[in-house]
N, C-alpha and C. Protein backbone atom coordinates (compact mmCIF):
# COMPACT_ATOMS: atom_id res chain seq x y z
N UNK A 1 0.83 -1.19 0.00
CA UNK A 1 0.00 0.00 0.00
C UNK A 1 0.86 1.25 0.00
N UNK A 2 1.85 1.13 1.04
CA UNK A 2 2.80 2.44 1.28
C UNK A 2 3.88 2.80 -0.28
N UNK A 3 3.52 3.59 -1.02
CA UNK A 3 3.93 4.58 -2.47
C UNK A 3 5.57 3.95 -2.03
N UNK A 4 6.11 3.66 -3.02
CA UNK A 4 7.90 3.52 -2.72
C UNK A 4 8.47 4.65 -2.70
N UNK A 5 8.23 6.08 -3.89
CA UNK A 5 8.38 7.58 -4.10
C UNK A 5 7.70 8.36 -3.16
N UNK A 6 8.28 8.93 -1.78
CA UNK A 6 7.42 9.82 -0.99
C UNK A 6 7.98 11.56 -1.62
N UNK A 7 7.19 11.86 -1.88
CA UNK A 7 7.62 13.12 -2.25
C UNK A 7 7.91 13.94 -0.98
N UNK A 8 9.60 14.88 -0.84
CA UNK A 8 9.70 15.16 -0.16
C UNK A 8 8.58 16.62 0.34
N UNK A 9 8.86 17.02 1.29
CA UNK A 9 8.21 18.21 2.08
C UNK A 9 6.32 18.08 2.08
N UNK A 10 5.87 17.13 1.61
CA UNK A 10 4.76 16.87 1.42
C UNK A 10 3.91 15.96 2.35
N UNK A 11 3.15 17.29 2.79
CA UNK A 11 2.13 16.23 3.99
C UNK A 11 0.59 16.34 3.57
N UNK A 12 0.23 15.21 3.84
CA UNK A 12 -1.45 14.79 3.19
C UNK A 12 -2.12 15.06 5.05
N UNK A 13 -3.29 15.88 4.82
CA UNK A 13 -4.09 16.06 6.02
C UNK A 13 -5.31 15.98 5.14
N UNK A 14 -6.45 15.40 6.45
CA UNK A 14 -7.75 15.24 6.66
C UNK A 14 -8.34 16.90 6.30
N UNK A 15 -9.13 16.99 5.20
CA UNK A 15 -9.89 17.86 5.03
C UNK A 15 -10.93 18.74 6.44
N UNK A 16 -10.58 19.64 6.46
CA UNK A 16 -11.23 20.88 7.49
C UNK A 16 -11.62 21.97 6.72
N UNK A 17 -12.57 22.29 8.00
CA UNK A 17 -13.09 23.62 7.83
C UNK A 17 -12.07 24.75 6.92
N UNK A 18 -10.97 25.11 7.28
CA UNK A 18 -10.21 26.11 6.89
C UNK A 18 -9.58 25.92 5.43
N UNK A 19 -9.82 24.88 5.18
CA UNK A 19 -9.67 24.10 3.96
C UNK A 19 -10.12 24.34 2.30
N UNK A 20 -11.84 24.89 2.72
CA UNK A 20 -12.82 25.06 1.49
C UNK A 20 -12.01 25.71 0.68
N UNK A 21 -11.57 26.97 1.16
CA UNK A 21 -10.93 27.85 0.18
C UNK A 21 -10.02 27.22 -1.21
N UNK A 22 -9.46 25.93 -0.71
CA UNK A 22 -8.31 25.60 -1.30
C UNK A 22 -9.17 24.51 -2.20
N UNK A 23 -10.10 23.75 -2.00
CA UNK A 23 -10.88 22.97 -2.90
C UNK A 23 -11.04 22.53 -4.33
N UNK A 24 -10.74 23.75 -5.10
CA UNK A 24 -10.76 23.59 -6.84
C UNK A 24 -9.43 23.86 -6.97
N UNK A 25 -8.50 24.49 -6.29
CA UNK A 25 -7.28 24.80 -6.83
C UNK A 25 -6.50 24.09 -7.74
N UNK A 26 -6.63 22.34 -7.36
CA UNK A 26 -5.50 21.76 -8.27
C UNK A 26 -6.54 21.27 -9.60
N UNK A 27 -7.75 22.15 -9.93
CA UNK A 27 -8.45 22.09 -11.08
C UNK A 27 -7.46 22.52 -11.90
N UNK A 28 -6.34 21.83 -12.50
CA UNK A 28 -5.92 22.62 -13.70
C UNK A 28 -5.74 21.28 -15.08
N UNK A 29 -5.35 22.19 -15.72
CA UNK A 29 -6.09 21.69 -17.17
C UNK A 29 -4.88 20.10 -16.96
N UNK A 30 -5.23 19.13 -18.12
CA UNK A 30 -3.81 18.37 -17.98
C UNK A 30 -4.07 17.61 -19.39
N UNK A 31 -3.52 16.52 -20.03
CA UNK A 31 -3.48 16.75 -21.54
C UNK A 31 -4.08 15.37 -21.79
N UNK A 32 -4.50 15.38 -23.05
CA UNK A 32 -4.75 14.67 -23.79
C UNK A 32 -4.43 14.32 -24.54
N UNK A 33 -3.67 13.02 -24.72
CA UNK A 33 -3.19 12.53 -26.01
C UNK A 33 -2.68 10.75 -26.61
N UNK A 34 -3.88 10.32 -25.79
CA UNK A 34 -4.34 9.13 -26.34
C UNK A 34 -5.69 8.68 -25.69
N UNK A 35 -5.69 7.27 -25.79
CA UNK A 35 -7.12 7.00 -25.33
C UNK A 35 -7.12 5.15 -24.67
N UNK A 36 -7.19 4.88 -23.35
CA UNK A 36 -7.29 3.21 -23.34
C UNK A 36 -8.43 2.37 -23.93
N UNK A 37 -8.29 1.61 -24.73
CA UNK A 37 -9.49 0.74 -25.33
C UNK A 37 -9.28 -0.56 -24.64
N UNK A 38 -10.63 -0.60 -23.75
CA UNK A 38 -10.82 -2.01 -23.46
C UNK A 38 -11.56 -2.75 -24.32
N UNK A 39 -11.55 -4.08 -23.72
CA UNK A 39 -12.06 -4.92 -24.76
C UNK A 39 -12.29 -6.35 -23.60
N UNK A 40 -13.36 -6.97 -23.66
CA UNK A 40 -14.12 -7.96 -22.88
C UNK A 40 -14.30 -9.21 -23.54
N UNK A 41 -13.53 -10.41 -22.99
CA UNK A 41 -13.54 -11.54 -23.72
C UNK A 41 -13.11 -12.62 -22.85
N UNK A 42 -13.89 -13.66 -22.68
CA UNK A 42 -13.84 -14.52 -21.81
C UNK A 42 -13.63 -14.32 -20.61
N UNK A 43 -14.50 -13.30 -20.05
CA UNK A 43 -14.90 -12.98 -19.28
C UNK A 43 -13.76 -11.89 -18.39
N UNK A 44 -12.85 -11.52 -19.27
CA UNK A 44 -11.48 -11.04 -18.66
C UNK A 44 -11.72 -9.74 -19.51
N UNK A 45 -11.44 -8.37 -18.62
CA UNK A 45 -10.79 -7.04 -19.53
C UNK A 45 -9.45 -7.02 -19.65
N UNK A 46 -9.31 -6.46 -20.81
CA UNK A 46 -7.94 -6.05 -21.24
C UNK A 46 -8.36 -4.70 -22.00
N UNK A 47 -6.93 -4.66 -22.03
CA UNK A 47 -6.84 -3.05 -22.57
C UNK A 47 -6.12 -3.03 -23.80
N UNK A 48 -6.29 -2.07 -24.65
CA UNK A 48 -4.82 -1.66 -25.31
C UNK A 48 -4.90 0.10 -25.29
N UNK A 49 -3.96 0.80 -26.08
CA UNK A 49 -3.73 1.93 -26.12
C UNK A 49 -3.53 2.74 -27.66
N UNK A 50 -4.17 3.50 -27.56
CA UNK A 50 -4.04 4.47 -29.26
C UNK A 50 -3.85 5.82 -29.08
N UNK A 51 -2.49 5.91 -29.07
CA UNK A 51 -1.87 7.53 -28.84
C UNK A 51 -2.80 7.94 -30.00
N UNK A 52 -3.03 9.81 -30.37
CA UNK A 52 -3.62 10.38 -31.00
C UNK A 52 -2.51 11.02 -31.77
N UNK A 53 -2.70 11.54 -32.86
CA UNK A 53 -1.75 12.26 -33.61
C UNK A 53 -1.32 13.80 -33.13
N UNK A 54 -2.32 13.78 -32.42
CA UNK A 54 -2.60 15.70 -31.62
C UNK A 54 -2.41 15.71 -30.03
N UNK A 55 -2.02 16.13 -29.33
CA UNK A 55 -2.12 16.35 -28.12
C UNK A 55 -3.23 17.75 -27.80
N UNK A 56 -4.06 17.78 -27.06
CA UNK A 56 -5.13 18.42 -26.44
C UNK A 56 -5.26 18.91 -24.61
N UNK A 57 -5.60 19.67 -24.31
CA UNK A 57 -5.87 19.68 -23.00
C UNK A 57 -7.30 20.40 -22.84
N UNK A 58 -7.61 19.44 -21.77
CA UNK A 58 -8.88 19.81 -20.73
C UNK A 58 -9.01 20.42 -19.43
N UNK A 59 -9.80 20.42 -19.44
CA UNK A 59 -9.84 20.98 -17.75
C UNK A 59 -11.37 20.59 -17.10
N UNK A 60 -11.33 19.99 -16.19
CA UNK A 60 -12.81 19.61 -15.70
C UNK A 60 -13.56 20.99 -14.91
N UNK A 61 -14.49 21.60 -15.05
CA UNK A 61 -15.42 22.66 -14.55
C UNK A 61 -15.25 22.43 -12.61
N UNK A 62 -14.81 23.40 -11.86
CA UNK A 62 -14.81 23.25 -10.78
C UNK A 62 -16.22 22.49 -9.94
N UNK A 63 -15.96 21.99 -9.10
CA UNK A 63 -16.79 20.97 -8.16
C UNK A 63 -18.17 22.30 -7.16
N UNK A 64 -18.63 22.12 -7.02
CA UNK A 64 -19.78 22.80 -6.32
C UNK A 64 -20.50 21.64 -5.59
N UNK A 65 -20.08 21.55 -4.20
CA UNK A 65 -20.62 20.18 -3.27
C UNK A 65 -20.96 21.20 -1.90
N UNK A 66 -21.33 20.56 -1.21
CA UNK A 66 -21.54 20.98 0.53
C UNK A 66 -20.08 20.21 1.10
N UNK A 67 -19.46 21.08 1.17
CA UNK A 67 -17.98 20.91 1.47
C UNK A 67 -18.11 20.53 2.77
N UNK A 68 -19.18 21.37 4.04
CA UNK A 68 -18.99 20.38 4.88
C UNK A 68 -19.43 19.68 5.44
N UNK A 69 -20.08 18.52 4.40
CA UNK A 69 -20.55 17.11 4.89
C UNK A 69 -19.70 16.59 4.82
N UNK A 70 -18.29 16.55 4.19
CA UNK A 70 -16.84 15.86 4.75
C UNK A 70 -16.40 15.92 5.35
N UNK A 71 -16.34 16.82 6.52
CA UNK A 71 -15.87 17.31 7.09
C UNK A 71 -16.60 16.03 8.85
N UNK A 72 -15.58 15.55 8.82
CA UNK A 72 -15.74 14.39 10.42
C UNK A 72 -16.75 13.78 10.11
N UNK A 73 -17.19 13.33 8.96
CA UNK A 73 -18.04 12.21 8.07
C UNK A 73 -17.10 11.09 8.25
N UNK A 74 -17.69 9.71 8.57
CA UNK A 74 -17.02 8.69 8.51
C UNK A 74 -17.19 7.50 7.48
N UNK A 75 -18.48 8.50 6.30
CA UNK A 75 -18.96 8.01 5.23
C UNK A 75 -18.54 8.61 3.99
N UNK A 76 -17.45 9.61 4.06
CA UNK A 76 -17.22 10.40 3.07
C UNK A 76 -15.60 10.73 3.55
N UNK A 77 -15.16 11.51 2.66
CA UNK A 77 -13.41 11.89 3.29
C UNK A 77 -13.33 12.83 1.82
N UNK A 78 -12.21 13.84 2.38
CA UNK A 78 -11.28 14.15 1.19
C UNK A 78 -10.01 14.77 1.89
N UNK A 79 -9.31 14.39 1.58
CA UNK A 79 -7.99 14.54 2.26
C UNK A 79 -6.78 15.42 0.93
N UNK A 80 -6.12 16.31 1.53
CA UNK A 80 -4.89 16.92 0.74
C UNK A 80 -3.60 17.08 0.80
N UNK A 81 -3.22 17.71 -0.02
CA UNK A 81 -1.64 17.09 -0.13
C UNK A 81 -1.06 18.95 0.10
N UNK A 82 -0.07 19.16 1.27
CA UNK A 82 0.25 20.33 1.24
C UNK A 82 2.24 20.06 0.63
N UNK A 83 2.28 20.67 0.20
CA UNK A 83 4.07 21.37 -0.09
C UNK A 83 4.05 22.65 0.62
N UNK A 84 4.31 22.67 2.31
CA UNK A 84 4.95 23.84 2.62
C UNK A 84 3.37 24.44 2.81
N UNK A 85 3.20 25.54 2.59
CA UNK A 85 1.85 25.93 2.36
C UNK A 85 0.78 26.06 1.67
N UNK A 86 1.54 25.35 0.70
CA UNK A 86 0.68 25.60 -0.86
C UNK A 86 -0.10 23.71 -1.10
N UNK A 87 -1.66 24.33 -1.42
CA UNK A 87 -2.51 23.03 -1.66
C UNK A 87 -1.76 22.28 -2.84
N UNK A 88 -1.43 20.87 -3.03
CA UNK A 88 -1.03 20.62 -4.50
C UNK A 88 -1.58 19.74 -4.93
N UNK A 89 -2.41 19.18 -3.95
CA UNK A 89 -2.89 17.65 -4.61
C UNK A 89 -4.45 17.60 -3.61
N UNK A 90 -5.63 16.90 -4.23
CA UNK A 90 -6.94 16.50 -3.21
C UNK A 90 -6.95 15.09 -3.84
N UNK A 91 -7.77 13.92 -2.59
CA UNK A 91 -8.63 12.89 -3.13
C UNK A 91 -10.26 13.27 -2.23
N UNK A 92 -10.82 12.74 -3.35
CA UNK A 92 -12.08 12.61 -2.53
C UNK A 92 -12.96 11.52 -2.28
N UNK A 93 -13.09 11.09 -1.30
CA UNK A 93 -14.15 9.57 -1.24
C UNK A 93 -15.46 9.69 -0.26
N UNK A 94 -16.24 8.69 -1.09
CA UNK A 94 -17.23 8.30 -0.37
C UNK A 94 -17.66 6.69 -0.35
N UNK A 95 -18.09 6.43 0.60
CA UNK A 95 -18.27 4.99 1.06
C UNK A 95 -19.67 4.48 -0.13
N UNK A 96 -19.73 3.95 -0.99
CA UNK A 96 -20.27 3.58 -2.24
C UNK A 96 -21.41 2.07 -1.45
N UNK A 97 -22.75 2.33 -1.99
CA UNK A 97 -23.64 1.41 -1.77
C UNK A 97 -22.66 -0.35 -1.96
N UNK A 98 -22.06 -0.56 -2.63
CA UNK A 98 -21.44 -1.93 -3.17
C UNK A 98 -20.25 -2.37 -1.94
N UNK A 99 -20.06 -1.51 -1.22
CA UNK A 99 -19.13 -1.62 -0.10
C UNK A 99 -18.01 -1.56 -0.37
N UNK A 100 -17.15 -0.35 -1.55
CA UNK A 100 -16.22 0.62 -2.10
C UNK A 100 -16.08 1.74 -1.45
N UNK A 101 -14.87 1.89 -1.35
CA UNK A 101 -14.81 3.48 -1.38
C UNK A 101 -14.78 3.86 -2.45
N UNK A 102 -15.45 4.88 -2.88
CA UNK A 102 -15.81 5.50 -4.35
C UNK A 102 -14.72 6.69 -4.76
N UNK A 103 -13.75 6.87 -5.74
CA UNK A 103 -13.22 7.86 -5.49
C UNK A 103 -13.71 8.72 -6.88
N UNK A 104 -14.03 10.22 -5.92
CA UNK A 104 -14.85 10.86 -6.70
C UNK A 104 -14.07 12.05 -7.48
N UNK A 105 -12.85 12.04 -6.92
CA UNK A 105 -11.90 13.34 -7.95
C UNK A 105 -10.45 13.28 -7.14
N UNK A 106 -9.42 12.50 -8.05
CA UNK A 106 -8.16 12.73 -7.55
C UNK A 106 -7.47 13.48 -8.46
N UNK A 107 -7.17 14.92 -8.18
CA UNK A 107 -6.21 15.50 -8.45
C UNK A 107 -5.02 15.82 -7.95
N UNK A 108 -3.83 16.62 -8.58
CA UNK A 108 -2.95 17.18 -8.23
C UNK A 108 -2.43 18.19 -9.76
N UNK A 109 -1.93 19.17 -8.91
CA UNK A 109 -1.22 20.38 -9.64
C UNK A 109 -0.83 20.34 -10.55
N UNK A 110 -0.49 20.84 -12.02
CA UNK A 110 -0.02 20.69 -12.75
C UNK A 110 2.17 20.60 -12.76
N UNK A 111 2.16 21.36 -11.84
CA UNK A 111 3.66 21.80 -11.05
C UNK A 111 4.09 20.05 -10.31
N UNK A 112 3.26 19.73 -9.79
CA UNK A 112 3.70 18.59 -8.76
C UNK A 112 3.28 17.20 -9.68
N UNK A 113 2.56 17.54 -10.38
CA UNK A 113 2.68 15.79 -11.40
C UNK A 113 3.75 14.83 -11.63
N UNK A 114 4.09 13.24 -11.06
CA UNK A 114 5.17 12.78 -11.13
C UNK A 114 6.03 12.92 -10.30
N UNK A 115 5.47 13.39 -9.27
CA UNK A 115 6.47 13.57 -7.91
C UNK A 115 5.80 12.45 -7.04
N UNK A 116 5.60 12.02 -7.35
CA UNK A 116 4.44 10.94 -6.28
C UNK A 116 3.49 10.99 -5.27
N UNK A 117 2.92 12.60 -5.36
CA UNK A 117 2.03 13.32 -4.67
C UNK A 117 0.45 12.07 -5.00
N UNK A 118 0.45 12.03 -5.81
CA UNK A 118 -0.99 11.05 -6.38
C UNK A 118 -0.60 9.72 -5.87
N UNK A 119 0.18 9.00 -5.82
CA UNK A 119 0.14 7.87 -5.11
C UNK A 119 -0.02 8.01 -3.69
N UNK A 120 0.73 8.78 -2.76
CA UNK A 120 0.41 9.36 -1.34
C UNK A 120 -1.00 9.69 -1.37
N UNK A 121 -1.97 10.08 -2.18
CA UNK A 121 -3.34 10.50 -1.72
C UNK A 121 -3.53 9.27 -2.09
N UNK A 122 -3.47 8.35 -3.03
CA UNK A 122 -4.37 7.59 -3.17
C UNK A 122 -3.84 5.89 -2.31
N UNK A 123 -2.51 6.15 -1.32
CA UNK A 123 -2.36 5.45 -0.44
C UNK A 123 -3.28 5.34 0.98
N UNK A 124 -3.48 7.23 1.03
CA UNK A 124 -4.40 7.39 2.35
C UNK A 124 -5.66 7.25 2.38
N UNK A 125 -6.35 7.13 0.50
CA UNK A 125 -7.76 6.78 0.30
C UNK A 125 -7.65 5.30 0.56
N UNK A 126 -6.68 4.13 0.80
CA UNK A 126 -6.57 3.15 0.79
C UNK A 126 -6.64 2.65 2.40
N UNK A 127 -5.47 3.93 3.02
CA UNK A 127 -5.86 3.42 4.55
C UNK A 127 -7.51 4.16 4.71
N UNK A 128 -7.63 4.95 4.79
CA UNK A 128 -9.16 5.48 4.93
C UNK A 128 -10.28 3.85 4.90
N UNK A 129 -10.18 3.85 3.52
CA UNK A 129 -11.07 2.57 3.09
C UNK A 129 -10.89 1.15 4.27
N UNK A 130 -9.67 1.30 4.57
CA UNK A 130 -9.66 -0.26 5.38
C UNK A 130 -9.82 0.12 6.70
N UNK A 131 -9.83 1.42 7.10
CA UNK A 131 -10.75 1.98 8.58
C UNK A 131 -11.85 1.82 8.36
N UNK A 132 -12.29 1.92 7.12
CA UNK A 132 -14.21 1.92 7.50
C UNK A 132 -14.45 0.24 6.91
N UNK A 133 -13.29 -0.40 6.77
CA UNK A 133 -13.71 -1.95 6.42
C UNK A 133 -14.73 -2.18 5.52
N UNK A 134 -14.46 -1.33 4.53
CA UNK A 134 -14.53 -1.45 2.96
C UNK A 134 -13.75 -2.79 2.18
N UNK A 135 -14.26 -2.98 0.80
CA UNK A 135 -13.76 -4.09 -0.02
C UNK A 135 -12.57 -3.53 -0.78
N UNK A 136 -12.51 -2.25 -1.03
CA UNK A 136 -11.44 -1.71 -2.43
C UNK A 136 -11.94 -0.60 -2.32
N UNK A 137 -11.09 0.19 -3.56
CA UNK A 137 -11.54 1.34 -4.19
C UNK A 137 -11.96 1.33 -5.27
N UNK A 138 -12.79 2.33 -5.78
CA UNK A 138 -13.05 2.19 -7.45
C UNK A 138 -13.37 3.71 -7.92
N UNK A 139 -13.29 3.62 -8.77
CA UNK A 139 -13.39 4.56 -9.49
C UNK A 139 -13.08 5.02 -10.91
N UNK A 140 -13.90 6.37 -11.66
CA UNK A 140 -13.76 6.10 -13.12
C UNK A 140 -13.22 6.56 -13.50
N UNK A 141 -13.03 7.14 -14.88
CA UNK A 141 -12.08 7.46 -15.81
C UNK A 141 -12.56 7.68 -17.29
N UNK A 142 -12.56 8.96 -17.85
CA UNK A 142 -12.64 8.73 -19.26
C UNK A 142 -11.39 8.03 -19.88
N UNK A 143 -12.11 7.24 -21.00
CA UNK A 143 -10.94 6.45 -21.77
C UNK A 143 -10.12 7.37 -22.36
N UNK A 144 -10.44 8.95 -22.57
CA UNK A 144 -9.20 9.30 -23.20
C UNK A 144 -8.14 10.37 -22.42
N UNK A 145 -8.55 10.23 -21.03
CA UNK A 145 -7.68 10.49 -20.37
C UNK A 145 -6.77 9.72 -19.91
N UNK A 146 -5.75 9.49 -20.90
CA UNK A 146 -4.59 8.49 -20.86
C UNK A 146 -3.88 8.31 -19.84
N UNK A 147 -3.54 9.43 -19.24
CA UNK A 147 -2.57 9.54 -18.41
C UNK A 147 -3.06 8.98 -17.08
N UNK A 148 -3.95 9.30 -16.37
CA UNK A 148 -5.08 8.92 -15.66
C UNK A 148 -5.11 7.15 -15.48
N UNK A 149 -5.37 6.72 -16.77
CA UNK A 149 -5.58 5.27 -16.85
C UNK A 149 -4.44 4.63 -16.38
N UNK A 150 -3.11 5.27 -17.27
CA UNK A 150 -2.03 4.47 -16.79
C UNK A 150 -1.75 4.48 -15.26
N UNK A 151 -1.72 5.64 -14.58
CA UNK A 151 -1.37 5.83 -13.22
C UNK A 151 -2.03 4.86 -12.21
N UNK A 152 -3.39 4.77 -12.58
CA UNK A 152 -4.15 3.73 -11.90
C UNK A 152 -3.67 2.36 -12.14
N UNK A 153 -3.94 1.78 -13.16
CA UNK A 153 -2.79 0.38 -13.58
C UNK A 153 -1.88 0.42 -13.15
N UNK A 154 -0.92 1.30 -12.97
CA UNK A 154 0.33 1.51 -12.22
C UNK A 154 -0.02 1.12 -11.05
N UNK A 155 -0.67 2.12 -10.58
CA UNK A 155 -0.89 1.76 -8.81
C UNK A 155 -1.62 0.47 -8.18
N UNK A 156 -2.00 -0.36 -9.13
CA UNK A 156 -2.38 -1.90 -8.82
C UNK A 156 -3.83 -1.84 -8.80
N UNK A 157 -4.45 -0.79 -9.57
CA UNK A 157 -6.26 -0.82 -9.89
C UNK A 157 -6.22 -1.90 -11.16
N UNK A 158 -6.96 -2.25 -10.87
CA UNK A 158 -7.87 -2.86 -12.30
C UNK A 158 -8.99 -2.57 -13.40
N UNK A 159 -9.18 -2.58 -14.39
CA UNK A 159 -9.98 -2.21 -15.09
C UNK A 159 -11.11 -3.76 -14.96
N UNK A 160 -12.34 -3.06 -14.59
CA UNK A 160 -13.09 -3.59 -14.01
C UNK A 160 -14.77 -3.82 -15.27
N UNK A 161 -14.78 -2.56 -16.01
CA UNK A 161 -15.54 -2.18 -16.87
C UNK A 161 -15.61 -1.47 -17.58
N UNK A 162 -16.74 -1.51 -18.74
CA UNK A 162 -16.76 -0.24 -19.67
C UNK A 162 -18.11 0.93 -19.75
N UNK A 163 -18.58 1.73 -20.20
CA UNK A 163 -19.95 2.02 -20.23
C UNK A 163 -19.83 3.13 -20.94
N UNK A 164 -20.42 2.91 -22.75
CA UNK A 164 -20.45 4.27 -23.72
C UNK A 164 -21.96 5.29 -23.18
N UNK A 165 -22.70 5.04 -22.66
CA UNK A 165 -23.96 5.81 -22.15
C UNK A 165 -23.91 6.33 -21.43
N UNK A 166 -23.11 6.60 -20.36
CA UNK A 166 -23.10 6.91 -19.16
C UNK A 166 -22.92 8.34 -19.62
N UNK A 167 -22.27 8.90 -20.18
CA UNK A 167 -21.76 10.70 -20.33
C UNK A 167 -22.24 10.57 -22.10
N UNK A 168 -22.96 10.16 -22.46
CA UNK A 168 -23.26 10.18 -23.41
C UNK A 168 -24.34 11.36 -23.92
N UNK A 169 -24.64 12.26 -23.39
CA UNK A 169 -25.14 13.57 -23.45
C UNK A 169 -24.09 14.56 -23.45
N UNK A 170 -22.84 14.22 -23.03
CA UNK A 170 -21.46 15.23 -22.96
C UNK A 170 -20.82 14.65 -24.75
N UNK A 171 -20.65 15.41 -25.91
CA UNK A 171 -20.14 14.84 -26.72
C UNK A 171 -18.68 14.83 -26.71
N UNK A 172 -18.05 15.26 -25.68
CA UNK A 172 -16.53 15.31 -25.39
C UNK A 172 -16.09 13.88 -24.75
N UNK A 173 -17.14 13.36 -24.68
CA UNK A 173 -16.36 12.18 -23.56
C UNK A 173 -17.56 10.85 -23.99
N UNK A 174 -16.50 10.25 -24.48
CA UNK A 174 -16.59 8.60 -25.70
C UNK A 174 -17.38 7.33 -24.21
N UNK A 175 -16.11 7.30 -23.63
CA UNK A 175 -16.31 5.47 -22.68
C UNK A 175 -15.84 6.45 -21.63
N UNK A 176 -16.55 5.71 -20.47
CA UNK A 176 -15.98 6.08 -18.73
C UNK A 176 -15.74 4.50 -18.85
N UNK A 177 -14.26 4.11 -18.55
CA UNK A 177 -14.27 3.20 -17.86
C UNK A 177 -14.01 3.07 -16.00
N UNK A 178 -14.27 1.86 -15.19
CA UNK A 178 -14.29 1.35 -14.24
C UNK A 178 -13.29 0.46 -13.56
N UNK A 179 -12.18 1.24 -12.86
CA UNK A 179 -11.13 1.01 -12.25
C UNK A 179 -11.68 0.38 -10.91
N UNK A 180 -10.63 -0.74 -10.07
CA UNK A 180 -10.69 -1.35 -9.14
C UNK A 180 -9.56 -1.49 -8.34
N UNK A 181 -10.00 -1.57 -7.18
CA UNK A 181 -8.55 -1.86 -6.50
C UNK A 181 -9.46 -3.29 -5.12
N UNK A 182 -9.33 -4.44 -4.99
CA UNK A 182 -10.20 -4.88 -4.39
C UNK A 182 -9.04 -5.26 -3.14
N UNK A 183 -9.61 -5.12 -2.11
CA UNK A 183 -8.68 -5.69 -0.95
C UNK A 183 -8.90 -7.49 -0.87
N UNK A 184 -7.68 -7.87 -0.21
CA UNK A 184 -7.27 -8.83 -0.36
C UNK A 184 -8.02 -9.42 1.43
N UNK A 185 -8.55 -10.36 1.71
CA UNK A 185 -9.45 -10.35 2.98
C UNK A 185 -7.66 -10.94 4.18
N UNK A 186 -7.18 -10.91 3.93
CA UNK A 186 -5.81 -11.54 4.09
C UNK A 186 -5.14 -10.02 4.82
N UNK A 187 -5.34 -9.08 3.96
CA UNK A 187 -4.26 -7.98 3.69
C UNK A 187 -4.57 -7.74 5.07
């Protein structure tokens, strides 16, 4: 569970009150330039990958939630990543009907990408989850946020599913697929 890369000067705290302010900050744009294609066959996903000829960037529209129903919720969490004083990284979870922690937006900074700030949040969404004696984590992903996909595969998620309908009123966004991370009853 524990990231092998701790990024130095970087401490992850439990979301507070004094906190809201800092909330959308690590909304920044990040790129586009391929896409994971799964594919379902004998009962197993696999993936492959199709870089694009263009590189693109997005940016997801800032979050508008009741910031503090996370706040000492033992059904919800979002926890951040400070450098020094400056916000650089959020995860956010909630405890999912299927008995998941659901993760509902992991970012980090455009500045701190590849420092291993995103594995540290998504280590503490991992201890989080096995305090509330949860099964895994999960969570989605557009397929053509490449970068995204790989990091998760990296970090020992699984691709779990596919679904073209789901954002299918957004014409920017093709497949959400369905990442996993399932705990081991052992672990």
């Amino acid at each position: 569970m524990e990231s092998e890369k701790k990024p130095p000067g970087v401490e992850i705290v439990r979301f507070e009150n004094e906190h809201i302010s800092y909330i959308n900050d690590m909304n920044e744009v990040f790129p586009i330039f391929g896409r994971l294609v799964p594919s379902f066959q004998g009962g197993v996903w696999t993936h492959e990958e199709e870089l694009f000829g263009r590189k693109s960037f997005l940016r997801f529209p800032d979050d508008r939630l009741d910031w503090e129903s996370y706040i000492g919720s033992d059904r919800k969490a979002v926890f951040l990543a400070f450098h020094g004083e400056r916000c650089i990284g959020q995860i956010r979870l909630v405890q999912d009907w299927t008995g998941y922690a659901y993760i509902e937006n992991i970012a980090v900074r455009g500045s701190h990408r590849g420092s291993g700030t995103a594995a540290r949040l998504l280590d503490e969404a991992e201890r989080w989850a096995r305090e509330q004696e949860l099964h895994g984590l999960s969570l989605e992903a557009q397929d053509d946020n490449l970068a995204a996909c790989r990091f998760y595969l990296k970090q020992g998620m699984i691709l779990g599913g596919a679904d073209t309908l789901k954002q299918a009123f957004n014409p920017e966004i093709g497949t959400t697929l369905y990442f996993y991370k399932i705990f081991e009853a052992s672990e």
